[in-house]
PDB file of N, CA and C in Angstrom:
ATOM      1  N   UNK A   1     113.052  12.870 -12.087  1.00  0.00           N
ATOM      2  CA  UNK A   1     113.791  13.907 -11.375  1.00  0.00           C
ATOM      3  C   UNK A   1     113.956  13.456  -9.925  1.00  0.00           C
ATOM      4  N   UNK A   2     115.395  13.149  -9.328  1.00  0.00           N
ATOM      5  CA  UNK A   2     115.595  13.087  -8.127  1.00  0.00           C
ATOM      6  C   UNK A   2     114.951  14.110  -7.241  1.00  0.00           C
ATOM      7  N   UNK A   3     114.629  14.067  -6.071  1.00  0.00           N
ATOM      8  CA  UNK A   3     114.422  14.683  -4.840  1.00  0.00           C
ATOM      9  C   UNK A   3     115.380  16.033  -4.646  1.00  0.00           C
ATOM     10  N   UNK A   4     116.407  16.377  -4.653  1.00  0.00           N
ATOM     11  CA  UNK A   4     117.625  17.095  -4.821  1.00  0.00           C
ATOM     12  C   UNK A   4     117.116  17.836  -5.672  1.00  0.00           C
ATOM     13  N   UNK A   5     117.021  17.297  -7.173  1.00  0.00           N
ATOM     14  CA  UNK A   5     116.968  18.171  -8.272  1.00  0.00           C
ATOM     15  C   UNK A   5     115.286  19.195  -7.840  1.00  0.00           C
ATOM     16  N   UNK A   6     114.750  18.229  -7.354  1.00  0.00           N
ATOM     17  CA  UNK A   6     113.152  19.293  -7.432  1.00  0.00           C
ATOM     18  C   UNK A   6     113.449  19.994  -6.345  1.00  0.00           C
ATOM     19  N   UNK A   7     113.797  19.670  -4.990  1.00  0.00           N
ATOM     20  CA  UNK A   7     113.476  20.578  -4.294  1.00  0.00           C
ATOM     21  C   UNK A   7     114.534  22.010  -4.285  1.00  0.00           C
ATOM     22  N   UNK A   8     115.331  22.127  -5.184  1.00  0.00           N
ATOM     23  CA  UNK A   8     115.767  23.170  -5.928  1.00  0.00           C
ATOM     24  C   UNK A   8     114.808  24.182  -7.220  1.00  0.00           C
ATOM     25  N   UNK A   9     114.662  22.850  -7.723  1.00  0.00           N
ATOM     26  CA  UNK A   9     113.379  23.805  -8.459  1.00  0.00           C
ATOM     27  C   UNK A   9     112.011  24.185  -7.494  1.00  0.00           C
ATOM     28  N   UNK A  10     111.996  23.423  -6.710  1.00  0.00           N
ATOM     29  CA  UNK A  10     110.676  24.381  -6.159  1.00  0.00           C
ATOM     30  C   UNK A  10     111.507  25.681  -5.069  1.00  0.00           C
ATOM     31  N   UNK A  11     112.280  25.584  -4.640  1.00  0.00           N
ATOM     32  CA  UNK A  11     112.838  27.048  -3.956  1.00  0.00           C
ATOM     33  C   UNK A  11     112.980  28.011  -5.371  1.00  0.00           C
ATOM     34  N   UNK A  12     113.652  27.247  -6.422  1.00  0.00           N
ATOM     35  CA  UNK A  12     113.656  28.661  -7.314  1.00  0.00           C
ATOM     36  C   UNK A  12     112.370  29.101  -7.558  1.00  0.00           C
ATOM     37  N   UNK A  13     111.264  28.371  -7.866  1.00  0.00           N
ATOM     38  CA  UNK A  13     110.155  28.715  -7.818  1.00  0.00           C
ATOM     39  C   UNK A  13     108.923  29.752  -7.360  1.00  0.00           C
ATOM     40  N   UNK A  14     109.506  29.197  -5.725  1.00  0.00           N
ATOM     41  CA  UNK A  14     109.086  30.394  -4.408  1.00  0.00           C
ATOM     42  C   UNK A  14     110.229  31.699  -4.657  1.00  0.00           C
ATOM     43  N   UNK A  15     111.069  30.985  -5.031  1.00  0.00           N
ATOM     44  CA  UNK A  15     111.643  32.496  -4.734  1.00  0.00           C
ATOM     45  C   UNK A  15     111.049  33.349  -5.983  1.00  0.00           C
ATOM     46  N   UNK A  16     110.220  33.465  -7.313  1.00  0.00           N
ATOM     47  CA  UNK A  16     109.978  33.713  -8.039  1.00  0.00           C
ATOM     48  C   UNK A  16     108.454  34.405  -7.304  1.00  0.00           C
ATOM     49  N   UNK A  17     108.020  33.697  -6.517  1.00  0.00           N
ATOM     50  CA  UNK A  17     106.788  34.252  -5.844  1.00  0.00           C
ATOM     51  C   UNK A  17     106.885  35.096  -4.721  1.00  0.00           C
ATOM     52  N   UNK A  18     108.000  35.189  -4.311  1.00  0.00           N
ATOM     53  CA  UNK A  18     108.043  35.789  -2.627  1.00  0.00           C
ATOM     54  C   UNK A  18     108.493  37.153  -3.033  1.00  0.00           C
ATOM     55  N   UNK A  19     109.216  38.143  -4.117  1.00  0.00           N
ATOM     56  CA  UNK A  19     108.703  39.917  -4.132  1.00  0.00           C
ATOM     57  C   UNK A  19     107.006  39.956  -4.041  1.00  0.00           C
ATOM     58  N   UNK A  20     106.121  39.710  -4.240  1.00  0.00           N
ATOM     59  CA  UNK A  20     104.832  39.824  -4.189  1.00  0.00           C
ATOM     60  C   UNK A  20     104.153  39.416  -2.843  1.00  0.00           C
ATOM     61  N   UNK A  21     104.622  38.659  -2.269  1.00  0.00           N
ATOM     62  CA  UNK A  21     104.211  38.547  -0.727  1.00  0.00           C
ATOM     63  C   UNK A  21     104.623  39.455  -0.180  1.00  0.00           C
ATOM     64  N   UNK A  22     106.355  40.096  -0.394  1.00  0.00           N
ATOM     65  CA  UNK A  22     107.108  40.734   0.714  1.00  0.00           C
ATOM     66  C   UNK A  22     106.147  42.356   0.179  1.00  0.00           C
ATOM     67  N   UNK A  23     105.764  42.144  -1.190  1.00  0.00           N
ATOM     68  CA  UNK A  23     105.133  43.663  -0.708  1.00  0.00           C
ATOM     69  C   UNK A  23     103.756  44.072  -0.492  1.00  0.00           C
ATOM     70  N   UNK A  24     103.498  43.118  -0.017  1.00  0.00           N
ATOM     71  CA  UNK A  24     102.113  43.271   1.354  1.00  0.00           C
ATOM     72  C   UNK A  24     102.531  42.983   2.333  1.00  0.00           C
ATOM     73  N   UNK A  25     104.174  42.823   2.564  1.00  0.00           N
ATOM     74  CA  UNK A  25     104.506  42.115   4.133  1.00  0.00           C
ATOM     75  C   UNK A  25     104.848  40.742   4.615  1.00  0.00           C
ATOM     76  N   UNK A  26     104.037  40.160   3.437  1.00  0.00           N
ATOM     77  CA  UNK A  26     104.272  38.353   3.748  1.00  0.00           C
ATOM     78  C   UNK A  26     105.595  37.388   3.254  1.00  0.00           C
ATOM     79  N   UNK A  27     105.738  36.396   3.614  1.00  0.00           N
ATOM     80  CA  UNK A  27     106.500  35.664   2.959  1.00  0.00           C
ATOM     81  C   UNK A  27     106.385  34.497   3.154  1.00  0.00           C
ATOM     82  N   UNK A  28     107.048  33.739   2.385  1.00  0.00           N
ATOM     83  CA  UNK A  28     107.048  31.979   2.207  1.00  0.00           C
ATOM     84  C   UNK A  28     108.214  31.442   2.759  1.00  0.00           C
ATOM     85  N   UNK A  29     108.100  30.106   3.260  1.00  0.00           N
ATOM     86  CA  UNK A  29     109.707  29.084   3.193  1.00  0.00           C
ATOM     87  C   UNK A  29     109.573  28.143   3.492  1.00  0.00           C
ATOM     88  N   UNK A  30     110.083  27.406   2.307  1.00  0.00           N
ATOM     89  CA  UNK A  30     110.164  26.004   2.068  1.00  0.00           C
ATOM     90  C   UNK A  30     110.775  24.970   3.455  1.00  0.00           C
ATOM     91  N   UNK A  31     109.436  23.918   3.482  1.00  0.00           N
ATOM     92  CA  UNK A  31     110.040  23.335   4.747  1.00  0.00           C
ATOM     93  C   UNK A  31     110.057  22.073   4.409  1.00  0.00           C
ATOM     94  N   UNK A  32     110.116  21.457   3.274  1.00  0.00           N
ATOM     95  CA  UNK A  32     110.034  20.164   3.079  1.00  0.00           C
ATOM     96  C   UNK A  32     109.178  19.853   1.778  1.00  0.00           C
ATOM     97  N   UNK A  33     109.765  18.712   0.953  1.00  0.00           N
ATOM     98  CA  UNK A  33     108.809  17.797  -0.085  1.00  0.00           C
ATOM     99  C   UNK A  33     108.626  16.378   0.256  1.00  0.00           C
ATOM    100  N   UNK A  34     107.442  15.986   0.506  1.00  0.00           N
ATOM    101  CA  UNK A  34     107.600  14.444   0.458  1.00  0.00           C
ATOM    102  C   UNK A  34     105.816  13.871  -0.298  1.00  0.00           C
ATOM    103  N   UNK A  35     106.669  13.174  -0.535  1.00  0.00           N
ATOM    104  CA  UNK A  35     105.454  12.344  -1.524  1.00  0.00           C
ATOM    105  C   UNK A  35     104.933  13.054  -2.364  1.00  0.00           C
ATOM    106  N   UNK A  36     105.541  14.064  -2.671  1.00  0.00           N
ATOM    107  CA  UNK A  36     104.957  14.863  -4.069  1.00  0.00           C
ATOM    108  C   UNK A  36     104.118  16.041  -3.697  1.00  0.00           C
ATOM    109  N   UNK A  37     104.415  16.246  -2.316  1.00  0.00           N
ATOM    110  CA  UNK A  37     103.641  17.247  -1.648  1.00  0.00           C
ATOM    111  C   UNK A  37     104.369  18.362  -0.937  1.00  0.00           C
ATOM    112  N   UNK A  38     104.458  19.613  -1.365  1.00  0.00           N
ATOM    113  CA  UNK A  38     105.315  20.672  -0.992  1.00  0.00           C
ATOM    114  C   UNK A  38     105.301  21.159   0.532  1.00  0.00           C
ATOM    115  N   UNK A  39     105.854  20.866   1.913  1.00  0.00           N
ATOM    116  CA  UNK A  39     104.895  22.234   2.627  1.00  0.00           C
ATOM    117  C   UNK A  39     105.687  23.529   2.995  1.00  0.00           C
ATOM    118  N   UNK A  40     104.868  24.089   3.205  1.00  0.00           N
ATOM    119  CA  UNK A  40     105.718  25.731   3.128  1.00  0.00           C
ATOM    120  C   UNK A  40     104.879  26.024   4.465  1.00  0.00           C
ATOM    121  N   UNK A  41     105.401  27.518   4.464  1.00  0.00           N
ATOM    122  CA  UNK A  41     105.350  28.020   5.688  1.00  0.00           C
ATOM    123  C   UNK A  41     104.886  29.595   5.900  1.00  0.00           C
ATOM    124  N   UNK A  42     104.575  30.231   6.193  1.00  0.00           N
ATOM    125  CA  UNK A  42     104.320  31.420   6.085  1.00  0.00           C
ATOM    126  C   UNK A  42     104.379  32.401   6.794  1.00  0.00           C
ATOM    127  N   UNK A  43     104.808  33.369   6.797  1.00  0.00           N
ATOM    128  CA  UNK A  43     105.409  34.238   7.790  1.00  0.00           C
ATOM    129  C   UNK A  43     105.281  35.396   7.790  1.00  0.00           C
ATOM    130  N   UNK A  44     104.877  36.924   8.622  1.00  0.00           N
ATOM    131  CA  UNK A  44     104.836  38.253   8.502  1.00  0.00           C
ATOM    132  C   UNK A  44     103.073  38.117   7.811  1.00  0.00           C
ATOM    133  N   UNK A  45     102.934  39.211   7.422  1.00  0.00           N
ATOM    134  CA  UNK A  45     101.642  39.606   7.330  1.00  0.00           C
ATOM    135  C   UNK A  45     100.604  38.301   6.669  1.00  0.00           C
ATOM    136  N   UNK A  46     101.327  37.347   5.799  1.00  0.00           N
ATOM    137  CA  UNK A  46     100.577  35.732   5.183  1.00  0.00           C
ATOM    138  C   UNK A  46      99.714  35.342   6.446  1.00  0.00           C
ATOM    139  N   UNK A  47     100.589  35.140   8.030  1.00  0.00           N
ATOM    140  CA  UNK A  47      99.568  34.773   9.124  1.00  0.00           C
ATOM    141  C   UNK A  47      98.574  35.174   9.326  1.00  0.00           C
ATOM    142  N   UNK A  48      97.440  34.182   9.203  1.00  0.00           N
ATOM    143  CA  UNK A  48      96.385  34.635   9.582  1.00  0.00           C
ATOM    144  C   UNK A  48      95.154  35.371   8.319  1.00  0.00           C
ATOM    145  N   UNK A  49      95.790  35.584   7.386  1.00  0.00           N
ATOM    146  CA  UNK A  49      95.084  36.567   6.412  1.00  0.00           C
ATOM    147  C   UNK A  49      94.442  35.965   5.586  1.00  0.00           C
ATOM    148  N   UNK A  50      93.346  36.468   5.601  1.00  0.00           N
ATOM    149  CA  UNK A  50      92.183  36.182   4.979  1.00  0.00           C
ATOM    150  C   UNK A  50      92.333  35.438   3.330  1.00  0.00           C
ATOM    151  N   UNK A  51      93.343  36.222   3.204  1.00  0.00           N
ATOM    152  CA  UNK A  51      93.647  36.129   1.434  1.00  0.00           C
ATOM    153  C   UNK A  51      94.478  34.654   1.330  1.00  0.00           C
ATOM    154  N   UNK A  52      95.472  34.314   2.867  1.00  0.00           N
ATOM    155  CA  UNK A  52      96.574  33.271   2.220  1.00  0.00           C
ATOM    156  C   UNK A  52      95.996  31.849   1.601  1.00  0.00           C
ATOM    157  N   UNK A  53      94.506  31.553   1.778  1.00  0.00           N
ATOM    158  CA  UNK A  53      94.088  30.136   1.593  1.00  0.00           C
ATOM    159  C   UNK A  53      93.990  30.211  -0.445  1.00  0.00           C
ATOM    160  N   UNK A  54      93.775  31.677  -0.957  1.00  0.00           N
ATOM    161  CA  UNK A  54      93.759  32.023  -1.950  1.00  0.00           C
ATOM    162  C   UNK A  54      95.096  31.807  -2.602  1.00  0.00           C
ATOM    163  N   UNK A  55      95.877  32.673  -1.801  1.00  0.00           N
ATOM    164  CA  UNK A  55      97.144  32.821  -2.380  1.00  0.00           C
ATOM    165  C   UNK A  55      98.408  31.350  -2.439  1.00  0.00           C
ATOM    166  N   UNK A  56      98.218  30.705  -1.543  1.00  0.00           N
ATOM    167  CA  UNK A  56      98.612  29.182  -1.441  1.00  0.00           C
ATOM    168  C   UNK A  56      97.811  28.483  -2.698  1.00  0.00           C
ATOM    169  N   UNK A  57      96.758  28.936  -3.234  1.00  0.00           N
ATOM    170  CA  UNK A  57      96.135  27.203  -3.929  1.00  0.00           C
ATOM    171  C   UNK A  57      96.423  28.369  -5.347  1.00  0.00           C
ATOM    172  N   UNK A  58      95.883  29.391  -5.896  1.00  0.00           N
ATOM    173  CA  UNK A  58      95.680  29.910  -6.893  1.00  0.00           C
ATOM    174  C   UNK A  58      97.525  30.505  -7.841  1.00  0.00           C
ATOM    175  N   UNK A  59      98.019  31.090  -6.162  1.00  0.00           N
ATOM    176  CA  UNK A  59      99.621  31.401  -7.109  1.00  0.00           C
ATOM    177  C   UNK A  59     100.501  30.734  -6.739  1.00  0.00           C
ATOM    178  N   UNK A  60     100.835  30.030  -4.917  1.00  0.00           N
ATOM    179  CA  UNK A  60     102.191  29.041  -5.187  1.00  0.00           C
ATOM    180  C   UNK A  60     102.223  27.840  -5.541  1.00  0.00           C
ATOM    181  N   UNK A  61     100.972  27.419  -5.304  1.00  0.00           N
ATOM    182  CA  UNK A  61     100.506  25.892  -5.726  1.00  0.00           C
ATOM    183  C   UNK A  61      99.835  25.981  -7.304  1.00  0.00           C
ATOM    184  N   UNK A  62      99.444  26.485  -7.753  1.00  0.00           N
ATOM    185  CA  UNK A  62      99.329  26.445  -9.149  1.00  0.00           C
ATOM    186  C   UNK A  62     100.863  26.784  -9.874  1.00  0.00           C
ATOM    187  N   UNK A  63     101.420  27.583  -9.601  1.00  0.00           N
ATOM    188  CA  UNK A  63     102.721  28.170  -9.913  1.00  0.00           C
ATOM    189  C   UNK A  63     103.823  26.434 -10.161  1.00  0.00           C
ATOM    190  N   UNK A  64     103.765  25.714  -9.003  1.00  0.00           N
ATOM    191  CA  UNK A  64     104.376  24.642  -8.539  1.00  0.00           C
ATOM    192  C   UNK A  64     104.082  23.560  -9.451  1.00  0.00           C
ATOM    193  N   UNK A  65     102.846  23.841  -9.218  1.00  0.00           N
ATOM    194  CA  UNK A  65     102.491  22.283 -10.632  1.00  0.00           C
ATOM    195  C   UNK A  65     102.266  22.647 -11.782  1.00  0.00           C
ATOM    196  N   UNK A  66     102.744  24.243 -12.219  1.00  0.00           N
ATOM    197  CA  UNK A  66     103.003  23.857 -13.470  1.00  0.00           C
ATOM    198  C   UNK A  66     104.713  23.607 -14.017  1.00  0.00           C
ATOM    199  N   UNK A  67     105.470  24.373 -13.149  1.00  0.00           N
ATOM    200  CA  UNK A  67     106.969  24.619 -13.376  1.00  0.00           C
ATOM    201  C   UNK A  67     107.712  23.213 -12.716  1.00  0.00           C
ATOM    202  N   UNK A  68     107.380  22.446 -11.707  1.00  0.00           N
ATOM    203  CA  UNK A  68     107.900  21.621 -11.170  1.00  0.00           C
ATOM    204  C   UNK A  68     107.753  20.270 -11.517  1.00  0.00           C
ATOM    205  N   UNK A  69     107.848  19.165 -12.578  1.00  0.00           N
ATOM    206  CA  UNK A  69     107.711  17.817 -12.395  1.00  0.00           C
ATOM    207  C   UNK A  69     107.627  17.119 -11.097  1.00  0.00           C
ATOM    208  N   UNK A  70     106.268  16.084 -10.790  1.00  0.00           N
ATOM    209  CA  UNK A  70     106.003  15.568  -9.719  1.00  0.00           C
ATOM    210  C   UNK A  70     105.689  16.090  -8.294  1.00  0.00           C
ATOM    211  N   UNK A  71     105.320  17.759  -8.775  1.00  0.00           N
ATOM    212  CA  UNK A  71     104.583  18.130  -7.289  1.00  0.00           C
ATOM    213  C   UNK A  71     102.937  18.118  -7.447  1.00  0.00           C
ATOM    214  N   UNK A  72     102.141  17.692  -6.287  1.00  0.00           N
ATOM    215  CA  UNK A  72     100.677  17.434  -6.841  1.00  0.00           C
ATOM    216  C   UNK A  72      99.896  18.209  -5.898  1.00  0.00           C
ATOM    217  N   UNK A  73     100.734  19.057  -4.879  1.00  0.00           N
ATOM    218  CA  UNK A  73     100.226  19.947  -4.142  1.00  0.00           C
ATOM    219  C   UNK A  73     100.897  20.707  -3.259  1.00  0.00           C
ATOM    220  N   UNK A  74     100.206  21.319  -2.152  1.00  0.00           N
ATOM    221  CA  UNK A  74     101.334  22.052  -1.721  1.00  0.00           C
ATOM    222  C   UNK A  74     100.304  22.480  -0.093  1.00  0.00           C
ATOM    223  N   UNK A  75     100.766  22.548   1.033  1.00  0.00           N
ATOM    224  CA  UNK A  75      99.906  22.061   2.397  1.00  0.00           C
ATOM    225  C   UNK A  75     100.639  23.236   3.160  1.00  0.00           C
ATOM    226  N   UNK A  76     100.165  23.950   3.731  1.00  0.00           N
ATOM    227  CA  UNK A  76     100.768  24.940   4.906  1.00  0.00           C
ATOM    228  C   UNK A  76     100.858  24.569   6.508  1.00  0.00           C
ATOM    229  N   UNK A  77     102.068  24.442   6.872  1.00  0.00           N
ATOM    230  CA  UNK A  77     102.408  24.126   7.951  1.00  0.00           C
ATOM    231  C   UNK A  77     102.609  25.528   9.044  1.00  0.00           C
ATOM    232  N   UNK A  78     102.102  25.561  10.499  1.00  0.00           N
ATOM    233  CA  UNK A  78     102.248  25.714  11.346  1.00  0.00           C
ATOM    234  C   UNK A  78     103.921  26.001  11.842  1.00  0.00           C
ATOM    235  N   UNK A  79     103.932  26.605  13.677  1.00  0.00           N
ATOM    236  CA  UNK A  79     105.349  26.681  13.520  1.00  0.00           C
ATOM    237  C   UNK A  79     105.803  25.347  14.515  1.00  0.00           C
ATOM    238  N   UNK A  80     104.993  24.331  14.354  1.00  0.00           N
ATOM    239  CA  UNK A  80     105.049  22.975  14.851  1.00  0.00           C
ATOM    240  C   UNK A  80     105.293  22.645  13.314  1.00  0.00           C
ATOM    241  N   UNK A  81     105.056  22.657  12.303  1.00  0.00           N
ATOM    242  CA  UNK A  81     105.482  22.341  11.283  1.00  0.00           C
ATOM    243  C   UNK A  81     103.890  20.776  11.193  1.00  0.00           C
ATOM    244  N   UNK A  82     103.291  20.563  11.542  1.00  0.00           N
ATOM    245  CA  UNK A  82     102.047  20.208  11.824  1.00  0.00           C
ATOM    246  C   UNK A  82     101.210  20.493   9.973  1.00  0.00           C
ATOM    247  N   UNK A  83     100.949  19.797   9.172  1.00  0.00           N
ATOM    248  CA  UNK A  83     100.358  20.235   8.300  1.00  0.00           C
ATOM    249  C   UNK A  83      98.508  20.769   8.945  1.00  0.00           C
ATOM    250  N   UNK A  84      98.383  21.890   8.031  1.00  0.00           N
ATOM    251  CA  UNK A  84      96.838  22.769   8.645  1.00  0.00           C
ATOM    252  C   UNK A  84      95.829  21.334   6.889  1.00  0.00           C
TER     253      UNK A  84
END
């Protein structure tokens, strides 16, 4: 799978996850794939919250490697875009 083709499937993906953020407030957005590594971004109530280190590894990053060919993780970036 080209680059093109996935990073379409991983937005359809998030977008499959983001009603459930937006209704606690939070949300996701895709800022890049490289080397097989997703990073996203997080925004509105996700900052800061206790729960997002959960919610990144257990529902968008599990979510990701199972629906997506060749993603092997997924890293949260800052608004330097800086992987944490």
């Amino acid at each position: 799978m080209n680059d093109e083709k996935t990073i379409k499937l991983v937005k359809q993906t998030i977008r499959k996850l983001r009603p459930y953020l937006n209704a606690d407030g939070g949300d996701i957005e895709f800022v890049k794939l490289q080397d097989g590594l997703v990073y996203v971004k997080l925004l509105g109530a996700c900052i800061g919250c206790a729960s997002s280190d959960d919610t990144i590894t257990n529902s968008v990053e599990a979510l990701l490697l199972e629906e997506v060919p060749g993603v092997i993780g997924v890293e949260v970036v800052e608004d330097d875009y800086e992987a944490r």
